[in-house]
Protein backbone atom coordinates (compact mmCIF):
# COMPACT_ATOMS: atom_id res chain seq x y z
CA UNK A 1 -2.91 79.07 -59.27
CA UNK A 2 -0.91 76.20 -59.69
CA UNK A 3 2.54 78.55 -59.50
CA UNK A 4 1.37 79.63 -56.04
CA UNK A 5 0.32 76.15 -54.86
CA UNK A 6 4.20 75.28 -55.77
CA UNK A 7 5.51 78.44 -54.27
CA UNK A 8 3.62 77.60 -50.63
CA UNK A 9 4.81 73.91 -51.00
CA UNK A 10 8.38 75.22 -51.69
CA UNK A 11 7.89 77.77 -48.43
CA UNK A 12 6.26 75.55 -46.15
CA UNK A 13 8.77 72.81 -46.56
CA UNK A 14 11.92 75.67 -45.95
CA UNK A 15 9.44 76.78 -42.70
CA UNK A 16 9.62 73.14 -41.25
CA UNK A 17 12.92 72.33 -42.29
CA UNK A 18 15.00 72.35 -38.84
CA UNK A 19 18.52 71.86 -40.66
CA UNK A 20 17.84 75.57 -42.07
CA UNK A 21 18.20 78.94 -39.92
CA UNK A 22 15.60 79.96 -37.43
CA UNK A 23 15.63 83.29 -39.46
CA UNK A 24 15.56 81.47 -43.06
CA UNK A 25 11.95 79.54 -41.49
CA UNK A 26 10.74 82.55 -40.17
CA UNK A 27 11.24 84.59 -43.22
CA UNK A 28 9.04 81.22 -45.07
CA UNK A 29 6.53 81.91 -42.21
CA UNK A 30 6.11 85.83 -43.21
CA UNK A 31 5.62 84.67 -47.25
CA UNK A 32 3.28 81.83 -46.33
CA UNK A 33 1.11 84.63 -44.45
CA UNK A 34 1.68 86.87 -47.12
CA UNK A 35 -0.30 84.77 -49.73
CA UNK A 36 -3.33 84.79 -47.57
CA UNK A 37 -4.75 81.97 -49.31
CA UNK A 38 -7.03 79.45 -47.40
CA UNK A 39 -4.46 76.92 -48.66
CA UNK A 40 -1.86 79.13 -46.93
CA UNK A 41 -3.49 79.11 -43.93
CA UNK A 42 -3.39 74.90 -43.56
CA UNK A 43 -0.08 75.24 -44.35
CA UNK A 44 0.49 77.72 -41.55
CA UNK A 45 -2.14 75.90 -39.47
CA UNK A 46 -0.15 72.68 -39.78
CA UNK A 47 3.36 74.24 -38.73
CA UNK A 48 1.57 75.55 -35.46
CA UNK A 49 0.91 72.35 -34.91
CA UNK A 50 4.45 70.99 -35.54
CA UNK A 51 6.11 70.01 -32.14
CA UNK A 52 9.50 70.35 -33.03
CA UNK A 53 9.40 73.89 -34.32
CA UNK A 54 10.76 76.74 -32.08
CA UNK A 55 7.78 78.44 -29.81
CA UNK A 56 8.51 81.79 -31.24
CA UNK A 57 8.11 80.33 -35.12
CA UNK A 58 4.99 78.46 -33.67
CA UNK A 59 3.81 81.52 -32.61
CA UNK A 60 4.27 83.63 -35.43
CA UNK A 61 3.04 81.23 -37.65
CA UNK A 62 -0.61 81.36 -35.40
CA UNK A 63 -0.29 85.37 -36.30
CA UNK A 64 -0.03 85.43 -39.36
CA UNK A 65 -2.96 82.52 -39.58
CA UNK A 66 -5.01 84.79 -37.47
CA UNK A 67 -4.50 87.51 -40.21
CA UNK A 68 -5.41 85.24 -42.60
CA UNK A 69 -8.53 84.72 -41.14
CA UNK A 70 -9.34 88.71 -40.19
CA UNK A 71 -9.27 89.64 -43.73
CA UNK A 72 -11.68 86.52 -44.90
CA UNK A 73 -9.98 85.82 -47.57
């Protein structure tokens, strides 16, 4: 548990980080959904929320969130 808690931490920072490449964050995005994790989803809850994020990776992130929650894990 505590090698995926590390792993998100790792992800979520690369998905906020706006010195890396929209496509490098949005890649971070997908892998934060992947884990499907209710810690995954605050993590992908709180880069919805981040302002200075692109719409599009504000977006996605909300999808994959929305998975999250559809499959109740």
């Amino acid at each position: 548990m505590t090698e995926i808690s590390n792993e998100l931490e790792k992800l979520a920072v690369i998905a906020a980080d706006l010195g890396l490449s929209a496509d490098l964050r949005t890649k971070a995005i997908q892998l934060i959904g992947n884990i499907g994790t209710h810690e995954a989803l605050i993590a992908l809850l709180a880069l919805v929320a981040n302002k200075d994020l692109a719409k599009e990776e504000r977006d996605l992130a909300i999808q994959q969130a929305r998975e999250i929650i559809k499959s109740g894990r």
